[in-house]
C-alpha atoms as a PDB file:
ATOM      1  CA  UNK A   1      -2.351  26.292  -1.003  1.00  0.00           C
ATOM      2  CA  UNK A   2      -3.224  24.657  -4.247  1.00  0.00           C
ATOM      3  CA  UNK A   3      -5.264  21.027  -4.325  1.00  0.00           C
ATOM      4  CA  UNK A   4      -2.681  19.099  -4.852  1.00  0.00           C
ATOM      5  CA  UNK A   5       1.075  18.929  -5.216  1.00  0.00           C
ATOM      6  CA  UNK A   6       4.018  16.512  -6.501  1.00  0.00           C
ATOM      7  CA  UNK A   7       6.859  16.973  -3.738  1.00  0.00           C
ATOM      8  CA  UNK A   8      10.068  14.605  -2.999  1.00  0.00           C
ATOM      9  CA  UNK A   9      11.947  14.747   0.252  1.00  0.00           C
ATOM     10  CA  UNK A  10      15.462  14.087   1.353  1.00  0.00           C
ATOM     11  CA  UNK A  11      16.040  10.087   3.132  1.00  0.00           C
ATOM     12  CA  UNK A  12      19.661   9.240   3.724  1.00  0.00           C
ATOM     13  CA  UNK A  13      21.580   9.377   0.586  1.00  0.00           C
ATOM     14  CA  UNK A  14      18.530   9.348  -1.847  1.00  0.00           C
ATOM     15  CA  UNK A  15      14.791  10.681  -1.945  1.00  0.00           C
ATOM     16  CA  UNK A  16      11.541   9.837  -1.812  1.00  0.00           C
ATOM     17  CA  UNK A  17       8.578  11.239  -4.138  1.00  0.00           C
ATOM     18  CA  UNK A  18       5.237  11.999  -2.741  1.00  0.00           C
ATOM     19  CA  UNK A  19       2.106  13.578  -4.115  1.00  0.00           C
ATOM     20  CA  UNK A  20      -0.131  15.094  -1.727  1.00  0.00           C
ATOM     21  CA  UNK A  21      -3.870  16.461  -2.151  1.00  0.00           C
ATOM     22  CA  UNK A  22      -6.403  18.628  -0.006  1.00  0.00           C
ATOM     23  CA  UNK A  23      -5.682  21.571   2.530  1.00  0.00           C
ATOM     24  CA  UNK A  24      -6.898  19.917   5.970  1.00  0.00           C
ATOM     25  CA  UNK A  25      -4.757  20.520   9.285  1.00  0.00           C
ATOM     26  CA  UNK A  26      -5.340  16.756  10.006  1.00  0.00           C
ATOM     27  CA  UNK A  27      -2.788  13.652   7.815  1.00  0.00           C
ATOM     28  CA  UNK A  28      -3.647  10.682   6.049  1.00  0.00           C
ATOM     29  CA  UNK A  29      -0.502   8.735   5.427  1.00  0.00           C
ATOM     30  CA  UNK A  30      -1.213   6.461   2.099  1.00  0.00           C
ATOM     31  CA  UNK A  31       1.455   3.739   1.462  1.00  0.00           C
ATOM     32  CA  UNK A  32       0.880   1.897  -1.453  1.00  0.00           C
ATOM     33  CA  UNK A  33       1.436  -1.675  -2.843  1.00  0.00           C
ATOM     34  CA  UNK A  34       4.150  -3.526  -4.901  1.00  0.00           C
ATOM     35  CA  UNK A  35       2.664  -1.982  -7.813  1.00  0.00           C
ATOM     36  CA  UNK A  36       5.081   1.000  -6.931  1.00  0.00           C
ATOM     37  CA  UNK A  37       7.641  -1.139  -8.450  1.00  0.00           C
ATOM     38  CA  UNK A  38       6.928  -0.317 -11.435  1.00  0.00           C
ATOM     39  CA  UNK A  39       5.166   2.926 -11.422  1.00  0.00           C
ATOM     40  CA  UNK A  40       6.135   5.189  -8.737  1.00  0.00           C
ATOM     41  CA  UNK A  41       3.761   8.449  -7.640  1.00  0.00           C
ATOM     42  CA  UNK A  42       6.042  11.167  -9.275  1.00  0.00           C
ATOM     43  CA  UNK A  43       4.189  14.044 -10.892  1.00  0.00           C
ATOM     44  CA  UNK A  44       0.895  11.747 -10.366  1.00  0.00           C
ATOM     45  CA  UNK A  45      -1.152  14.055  -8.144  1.00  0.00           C
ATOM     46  CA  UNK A  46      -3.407  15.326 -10.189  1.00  0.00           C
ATOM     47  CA  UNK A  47      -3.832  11.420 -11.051  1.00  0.00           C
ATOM     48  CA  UNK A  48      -4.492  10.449  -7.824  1.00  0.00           C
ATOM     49  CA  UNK A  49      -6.029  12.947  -5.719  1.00  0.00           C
ATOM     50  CA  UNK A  50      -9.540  12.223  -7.150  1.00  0.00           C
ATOM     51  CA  UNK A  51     -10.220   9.087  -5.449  1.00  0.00           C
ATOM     52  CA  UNK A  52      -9.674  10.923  -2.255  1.00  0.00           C
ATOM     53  CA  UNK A  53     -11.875  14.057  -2.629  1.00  0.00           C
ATOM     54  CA  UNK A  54     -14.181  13.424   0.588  1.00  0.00           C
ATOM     55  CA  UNK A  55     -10.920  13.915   2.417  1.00  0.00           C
ATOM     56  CA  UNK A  56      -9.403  17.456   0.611  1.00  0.00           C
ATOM     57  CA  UNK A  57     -11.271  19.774   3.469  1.00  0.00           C
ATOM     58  CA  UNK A  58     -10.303  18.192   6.612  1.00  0.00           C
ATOM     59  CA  UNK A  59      -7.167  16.763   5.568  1.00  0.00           C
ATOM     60  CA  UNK A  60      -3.736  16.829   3.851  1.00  0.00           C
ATOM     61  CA  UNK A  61      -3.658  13.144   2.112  1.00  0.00           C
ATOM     62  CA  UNK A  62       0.338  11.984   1.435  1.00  0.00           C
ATOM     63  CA  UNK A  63       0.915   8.904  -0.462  1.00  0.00           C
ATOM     64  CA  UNK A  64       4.421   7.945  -0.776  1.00  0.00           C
ATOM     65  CA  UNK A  65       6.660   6.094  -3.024  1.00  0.00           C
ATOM     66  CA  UNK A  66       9.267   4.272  -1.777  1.00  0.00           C
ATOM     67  CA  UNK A  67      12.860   5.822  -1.945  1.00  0.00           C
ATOM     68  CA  UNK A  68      14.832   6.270  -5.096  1.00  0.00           C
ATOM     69  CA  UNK A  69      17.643   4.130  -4.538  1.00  0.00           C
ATOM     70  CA  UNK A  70      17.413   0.821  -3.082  1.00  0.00           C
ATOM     71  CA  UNK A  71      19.662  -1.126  -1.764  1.00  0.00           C
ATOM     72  CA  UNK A  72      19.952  -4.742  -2.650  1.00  0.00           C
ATOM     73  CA  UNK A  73      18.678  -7.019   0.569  1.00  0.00           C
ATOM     74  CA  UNK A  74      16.410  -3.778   1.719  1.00  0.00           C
ATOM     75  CA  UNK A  75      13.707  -5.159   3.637  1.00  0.00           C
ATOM     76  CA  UNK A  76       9.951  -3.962   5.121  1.00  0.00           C
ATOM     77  CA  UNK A  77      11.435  -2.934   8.164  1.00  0.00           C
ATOM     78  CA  UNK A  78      14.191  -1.162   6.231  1.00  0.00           C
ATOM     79  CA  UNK A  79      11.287   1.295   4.168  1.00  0.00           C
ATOM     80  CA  UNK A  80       9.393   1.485   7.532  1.00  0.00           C
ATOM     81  CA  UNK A  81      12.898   3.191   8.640  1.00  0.00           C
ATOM     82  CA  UNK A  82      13.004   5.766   5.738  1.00  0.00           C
ATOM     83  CA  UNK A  83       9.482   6.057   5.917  1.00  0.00           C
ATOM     84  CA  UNK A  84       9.592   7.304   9.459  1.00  0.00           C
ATOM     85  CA  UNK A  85      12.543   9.589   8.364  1.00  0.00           C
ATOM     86  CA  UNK A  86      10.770  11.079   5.760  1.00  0.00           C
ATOM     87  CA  UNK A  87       7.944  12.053   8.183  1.00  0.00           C
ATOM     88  CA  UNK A  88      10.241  13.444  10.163  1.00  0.00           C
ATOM     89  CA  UNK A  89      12.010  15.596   7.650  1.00  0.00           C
ATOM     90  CA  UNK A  90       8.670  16.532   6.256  1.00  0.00           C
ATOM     91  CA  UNK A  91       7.359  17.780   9.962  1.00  0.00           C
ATOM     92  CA  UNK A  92       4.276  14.939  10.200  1.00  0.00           C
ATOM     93  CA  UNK A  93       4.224  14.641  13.838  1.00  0.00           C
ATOM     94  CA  UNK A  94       0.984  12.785  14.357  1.00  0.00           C
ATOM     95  CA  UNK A  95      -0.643  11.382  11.619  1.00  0.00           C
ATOM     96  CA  UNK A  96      -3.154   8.620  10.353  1.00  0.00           C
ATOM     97  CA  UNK A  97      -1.624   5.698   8.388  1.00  0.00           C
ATOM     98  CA  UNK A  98      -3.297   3.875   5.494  1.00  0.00           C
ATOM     99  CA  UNK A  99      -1.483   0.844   4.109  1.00  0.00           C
ATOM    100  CA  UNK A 100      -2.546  -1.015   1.256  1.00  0.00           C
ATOM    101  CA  UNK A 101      -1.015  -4.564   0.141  1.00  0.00           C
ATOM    102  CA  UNK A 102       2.454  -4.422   0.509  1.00  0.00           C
ATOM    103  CA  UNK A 103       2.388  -0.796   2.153  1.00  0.00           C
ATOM    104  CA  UNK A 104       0.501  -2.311   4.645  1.00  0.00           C
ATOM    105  CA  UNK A 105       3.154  -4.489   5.543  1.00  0.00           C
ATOM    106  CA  UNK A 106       5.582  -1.485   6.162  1.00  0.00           C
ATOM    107  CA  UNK A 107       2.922   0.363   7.844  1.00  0.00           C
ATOM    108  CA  UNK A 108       2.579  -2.602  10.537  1.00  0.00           C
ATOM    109  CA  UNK A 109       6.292  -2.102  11.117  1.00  0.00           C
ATOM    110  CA  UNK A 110       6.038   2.090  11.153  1.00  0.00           C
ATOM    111  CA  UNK A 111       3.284   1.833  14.047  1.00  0.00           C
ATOM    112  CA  UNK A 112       5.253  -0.971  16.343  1.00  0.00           C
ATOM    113  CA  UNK A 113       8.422   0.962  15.943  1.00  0.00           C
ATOM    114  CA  UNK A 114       7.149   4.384  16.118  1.00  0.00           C
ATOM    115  CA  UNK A 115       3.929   4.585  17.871  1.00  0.00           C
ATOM    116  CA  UNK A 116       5.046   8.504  18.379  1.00  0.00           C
ATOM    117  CA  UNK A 117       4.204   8.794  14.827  1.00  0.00           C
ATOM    118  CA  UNK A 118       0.812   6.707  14.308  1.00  0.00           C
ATOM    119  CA  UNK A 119      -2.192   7.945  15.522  1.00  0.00           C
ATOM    120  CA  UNK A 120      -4.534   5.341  13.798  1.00  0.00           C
ATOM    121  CA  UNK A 121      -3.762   2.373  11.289  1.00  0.00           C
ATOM    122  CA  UNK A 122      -5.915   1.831   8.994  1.00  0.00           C
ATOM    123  CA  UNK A 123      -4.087  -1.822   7.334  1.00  0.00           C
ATOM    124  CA  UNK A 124      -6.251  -3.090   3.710  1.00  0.00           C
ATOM    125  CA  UNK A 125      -5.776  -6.308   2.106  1.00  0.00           C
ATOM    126  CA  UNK A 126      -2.793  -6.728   3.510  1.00  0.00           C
ATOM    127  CA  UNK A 127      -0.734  -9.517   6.437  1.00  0.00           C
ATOM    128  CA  UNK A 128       1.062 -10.070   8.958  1.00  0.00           C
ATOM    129  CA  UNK A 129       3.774 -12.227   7.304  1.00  0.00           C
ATOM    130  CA  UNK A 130       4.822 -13.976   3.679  1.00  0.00           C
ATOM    131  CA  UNK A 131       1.932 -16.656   3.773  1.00  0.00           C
ATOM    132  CA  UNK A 132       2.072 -19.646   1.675  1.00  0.00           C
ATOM    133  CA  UNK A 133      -0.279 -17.617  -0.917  1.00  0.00           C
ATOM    134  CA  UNK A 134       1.545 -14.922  -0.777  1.00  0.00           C
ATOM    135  CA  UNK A 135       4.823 -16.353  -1.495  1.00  0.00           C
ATOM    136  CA  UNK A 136       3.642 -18.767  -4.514  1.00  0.00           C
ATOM    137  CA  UNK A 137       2.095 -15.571  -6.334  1.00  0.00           C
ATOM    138  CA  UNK A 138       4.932 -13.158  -5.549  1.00  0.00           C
ATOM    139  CA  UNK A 139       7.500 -15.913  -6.721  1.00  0.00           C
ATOM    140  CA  UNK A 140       5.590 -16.617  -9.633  1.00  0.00           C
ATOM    141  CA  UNK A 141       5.462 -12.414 -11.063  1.00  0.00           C
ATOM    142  CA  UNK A 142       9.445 -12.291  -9.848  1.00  0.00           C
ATOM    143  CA  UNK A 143       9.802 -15.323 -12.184  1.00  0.00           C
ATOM    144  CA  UNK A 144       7.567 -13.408 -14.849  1.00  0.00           C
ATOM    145  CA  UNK A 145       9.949 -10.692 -15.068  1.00  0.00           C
ATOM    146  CA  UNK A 146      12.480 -12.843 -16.462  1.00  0.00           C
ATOM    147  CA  UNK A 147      10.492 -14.913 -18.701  1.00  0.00           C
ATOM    148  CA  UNK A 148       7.089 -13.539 -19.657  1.00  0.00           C
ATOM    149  CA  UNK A 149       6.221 -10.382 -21.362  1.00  0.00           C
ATOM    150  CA  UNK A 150       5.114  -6.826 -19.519  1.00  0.00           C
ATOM    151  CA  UNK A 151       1.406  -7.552 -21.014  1.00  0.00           C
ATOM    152  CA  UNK A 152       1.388 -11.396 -19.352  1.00  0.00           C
ATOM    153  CA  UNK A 153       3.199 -10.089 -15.991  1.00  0.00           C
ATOM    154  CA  UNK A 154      -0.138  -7.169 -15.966  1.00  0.00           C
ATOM    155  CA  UNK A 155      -2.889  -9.770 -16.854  1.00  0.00           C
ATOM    156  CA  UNK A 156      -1.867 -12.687 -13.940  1.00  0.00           C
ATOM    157  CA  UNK A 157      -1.796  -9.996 -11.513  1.00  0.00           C
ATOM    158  CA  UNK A 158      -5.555  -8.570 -12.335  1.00  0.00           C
ATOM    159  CA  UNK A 159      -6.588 -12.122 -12.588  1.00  0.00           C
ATOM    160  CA  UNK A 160      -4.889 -12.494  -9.039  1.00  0.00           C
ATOM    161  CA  UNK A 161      -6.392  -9.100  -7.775  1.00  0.00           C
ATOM    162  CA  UNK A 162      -9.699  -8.698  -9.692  1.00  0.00           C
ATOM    163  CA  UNK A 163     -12.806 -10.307  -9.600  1.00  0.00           C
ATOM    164  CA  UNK A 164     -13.665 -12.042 -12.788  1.00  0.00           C
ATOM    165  CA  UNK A 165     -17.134  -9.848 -13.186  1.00  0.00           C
ATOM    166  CA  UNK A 166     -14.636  -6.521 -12.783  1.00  0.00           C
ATOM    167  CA  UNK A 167     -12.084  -8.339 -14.681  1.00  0.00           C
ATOM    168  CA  UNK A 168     -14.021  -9.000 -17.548  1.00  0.00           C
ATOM    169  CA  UNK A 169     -16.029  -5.222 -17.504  1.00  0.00           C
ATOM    170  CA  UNK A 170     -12.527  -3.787 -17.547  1.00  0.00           C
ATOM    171  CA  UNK A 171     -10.259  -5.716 -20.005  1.00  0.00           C
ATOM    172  CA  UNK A 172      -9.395  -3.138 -22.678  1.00  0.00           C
ATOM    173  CA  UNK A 173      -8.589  -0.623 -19.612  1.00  0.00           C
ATOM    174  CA  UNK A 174      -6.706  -3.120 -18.103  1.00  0.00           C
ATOM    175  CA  UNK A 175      -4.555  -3.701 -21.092  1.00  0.00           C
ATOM    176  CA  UNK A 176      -3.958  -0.064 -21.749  1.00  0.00           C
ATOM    177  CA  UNK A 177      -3.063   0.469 -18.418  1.00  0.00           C
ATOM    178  CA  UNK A 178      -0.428  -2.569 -18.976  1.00  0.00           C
ATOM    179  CA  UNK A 179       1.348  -0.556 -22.029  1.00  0.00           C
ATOM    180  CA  UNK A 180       1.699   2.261 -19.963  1.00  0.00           C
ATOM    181  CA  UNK A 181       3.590   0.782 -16.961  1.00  0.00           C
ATOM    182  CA  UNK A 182       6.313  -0.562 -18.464  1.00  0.00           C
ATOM    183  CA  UNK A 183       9.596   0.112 -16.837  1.00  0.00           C
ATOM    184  CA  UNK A 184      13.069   0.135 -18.182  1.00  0.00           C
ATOM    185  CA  UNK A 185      14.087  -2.463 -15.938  1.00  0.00           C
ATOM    186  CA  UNK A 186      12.345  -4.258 -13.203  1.00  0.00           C
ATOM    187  CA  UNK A 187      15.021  -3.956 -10.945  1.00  0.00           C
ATOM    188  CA  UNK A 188      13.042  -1.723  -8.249  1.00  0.00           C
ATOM    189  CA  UNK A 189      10.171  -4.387  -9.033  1.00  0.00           C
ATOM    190  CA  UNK A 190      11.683  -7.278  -7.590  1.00  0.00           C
ATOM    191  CA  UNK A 191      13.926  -5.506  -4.980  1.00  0.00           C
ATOM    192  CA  UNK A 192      10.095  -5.035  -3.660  1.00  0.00           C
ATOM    193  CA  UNK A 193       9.176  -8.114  -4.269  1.00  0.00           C
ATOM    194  CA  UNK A 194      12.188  -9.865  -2.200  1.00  0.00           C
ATOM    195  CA  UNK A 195      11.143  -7.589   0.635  1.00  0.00           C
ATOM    196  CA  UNK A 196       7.587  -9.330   0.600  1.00  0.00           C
ATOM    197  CA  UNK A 197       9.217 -12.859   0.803  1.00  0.00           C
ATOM    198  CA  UNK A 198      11.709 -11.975   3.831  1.00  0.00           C
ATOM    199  CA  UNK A 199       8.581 -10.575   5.653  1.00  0.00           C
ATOM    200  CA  UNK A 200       7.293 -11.364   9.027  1.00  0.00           C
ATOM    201  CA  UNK A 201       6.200  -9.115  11.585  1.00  0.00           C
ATOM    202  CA  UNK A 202       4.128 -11.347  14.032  1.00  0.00           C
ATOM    203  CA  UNK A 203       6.414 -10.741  17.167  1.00  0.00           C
ATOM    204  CA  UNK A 204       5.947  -6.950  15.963  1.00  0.00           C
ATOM    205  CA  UNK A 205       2.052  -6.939  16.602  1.00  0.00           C
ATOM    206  CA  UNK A 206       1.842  -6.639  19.981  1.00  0.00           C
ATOM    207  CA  UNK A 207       3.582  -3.644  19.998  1.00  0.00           C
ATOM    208  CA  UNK A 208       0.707  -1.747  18.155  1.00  0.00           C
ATOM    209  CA  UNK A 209      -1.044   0.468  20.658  1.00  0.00           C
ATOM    210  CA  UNK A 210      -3.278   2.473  18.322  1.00  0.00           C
ATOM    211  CA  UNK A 211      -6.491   1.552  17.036  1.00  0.00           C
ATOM    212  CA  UNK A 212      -6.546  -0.318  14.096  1.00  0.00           C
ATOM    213  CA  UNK A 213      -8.916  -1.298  11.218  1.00  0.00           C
ATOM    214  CA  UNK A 214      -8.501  -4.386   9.293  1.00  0.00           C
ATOM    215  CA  UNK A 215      -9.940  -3.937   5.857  1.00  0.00           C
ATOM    216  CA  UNK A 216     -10.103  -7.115   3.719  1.00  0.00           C
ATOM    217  CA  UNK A 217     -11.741  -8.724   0.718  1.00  0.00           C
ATOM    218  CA  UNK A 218     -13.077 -12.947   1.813  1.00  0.00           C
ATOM    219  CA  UNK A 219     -11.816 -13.125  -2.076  1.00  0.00           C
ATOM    220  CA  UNK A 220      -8.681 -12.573  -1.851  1.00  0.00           C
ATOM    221  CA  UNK A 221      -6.202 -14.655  -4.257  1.00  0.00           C
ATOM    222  CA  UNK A 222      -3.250 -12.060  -3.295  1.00  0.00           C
ATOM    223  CA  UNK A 223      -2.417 -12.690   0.450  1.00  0.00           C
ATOM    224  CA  UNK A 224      -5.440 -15.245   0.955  1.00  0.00           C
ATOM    225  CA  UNK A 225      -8.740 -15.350   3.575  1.00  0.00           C
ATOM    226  CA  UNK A 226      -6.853 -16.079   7.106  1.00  0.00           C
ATOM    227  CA  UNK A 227      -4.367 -13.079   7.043  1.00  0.00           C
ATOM    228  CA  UNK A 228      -7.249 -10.374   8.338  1.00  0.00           C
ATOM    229  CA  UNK A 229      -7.883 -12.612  11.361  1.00  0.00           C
ATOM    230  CA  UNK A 230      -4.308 -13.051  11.918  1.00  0.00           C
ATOM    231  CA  UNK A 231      -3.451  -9.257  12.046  1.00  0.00           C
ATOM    232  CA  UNK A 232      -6.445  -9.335  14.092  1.00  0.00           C
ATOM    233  CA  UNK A 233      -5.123 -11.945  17.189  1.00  0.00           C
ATOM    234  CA  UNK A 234      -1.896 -10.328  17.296  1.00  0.00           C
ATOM    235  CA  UNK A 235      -2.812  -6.286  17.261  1.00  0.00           C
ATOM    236  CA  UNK A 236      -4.763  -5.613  20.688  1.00  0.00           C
ATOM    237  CA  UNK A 237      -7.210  -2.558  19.729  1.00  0.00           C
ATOM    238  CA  UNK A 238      -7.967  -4.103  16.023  1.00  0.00           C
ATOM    239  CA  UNK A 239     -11.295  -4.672  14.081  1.00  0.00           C
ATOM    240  CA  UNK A 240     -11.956  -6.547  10.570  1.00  0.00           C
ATOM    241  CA  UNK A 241     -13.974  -5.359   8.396  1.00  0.00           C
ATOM    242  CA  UNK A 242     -14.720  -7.884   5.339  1.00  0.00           C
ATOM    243  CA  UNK A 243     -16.059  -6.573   2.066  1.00  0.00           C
ATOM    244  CA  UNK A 244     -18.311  -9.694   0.954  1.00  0.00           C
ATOM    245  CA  UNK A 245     -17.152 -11.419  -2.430  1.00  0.00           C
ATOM    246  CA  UNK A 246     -14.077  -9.091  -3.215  1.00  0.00           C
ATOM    247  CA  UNK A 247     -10.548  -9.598  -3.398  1.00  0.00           C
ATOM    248  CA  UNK A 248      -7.157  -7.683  -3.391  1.00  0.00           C
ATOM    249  CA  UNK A 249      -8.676  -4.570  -5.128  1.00  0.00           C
ATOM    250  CA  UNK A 250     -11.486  -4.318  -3.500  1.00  0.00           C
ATOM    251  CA  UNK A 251     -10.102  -0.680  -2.919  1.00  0.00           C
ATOM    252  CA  UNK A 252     -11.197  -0.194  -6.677  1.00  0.00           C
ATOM    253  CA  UNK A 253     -13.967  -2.439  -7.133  1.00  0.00           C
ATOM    254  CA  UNK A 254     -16.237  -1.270  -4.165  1.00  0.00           C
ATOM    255  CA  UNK A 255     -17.597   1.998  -5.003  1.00  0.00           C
ATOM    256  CA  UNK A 256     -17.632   3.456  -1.016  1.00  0.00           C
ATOM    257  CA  UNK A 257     -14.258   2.428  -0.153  1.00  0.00           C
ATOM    258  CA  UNK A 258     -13.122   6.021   0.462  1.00  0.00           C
ATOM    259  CA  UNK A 259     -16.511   7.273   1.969  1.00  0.00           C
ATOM    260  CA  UNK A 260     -15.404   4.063   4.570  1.00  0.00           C
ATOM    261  CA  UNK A 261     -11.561   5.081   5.380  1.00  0.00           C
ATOM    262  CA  UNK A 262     -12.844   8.723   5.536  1.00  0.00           C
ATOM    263  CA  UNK A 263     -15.670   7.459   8.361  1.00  0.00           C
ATOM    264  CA  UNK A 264     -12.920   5.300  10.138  1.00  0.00           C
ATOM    265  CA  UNK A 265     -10.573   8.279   9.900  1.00  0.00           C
ATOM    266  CA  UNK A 266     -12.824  10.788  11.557  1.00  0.00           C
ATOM    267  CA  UNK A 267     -14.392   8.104  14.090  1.00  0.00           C
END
């Protein structure tokens, strides 16, 4: 089996891309953030298997997009639905889930609804509900994509998910990267988006049997400081972990963050 492959699976009437990386018999389940809005995983493997090298001998690592075709009012507990469906049709049985952002959200709803399919859940910078932070940020970007330009959209959301010293280390990166995810529209963008401000899944956490780690930033400009702890009360067999003066990427600002989910995924 090669390293990595680019794949897409059949969910209701549409279908879902997927890149997968490594040869292991165990699963890592990666769902990513809103950023998927605008640039989805398809034909990226080879772009984003490298971050997850310490996991390609043990494990199979799947990050998912979210389905082609969205409906309008489609919710979090809507792509936890397809998500679960695509697992299915795809043969994951049992599998570890890592969501990040808003692929945490849906990975909150995946676990309470199918706890057949979650093994561990592994939830990072992420919350249990549309917070007052949350909503005043994603409002603002939804706003953005009627108003502002692709380049100013790109720049308030590092300045909302970067630390300044990262921030200001990385701006000509940051800007390139910018010109590159443009999309055509930014329908799919704010279809996402919507889903974020219709989401709350408290009366869902109590239905989370597995164990699950709570990986946060006490930085964090995205979802703010209190969501962790919240996740926390409500999911029975949860811990925190706090990474100490980082934010919403502190999945790309702290150099071990893979070298940690790879330790909680084997503990």
């Amino acid at each position: 089996m090669t390293m990595h492959k680019n794949g897409c699976v059949k969910v209701g009437n549409t279908d879902m891309y997927y890149a997968a990386f490594g040869e292991g018999k165990k699963n890592l389940i990666v769902l990513p953030g809103l950023s998927d809005g605008l640039w989805t995983v398809k034909g990226k493997a080879w772009l984003l298997a490298g971050s997850y090298k310490p996991f390609f001998e043990d494990y199979t690592v799947y990050m998912f997009s979210r389905k082609n075709e969205l409906p309008e009012g489609y919710s979090i507990e809507d792509m936890a639905d397809d998500q679960a469906e695509a697992l299915k049709n795809l043969s994951i049985e049992k599998t570890m889930v890592m969501g990040v952002s808003q692929g945490g959200m849906i990975a909150q709803y995946l676990a309470a609804k199918y706890p057949e399919l979650v093994e561990k859940l592994i939830l990072v910078v992420t919350a249990p509900y549309a917070n007052e932070t949350i909503r005043s940020v994603v409002t603002k970007w939804i706003e953005m994509t009627k108003s502002g330009t692709h380049t100013e959209l790109m720049l308030d959301t590092a300045e909302k998910v970067y630390t300044k010293k990262f921030l200001e280390k990385n701006k000509r990166y940051l800007s390139y990267v910018a010109g590159l995810t443009k999309p055509s529209n930014y329908d799919r963008f704010c279809k996402n988006a919507h889903a974020i401000l219709g989401f709350d899944a408290r009366d869902e956490l109590s239905k989370i049997q597995c164990p699950t780690y709570i990986l946060s930033g006490n930085c964090d400009n995205t979802v703010g400081n209190d969501a962790p702890y919240e996740l926390q009360q409500g999911i029975t067999q949860s811990e925190v972990m706090i990474f100490d003066g980082l934010g919403h990427g502190l999945f790309e600002e702290d150099r071990d963050f893979y070298k940690k989910v790879y330790e909680i995924c084997e503990r």
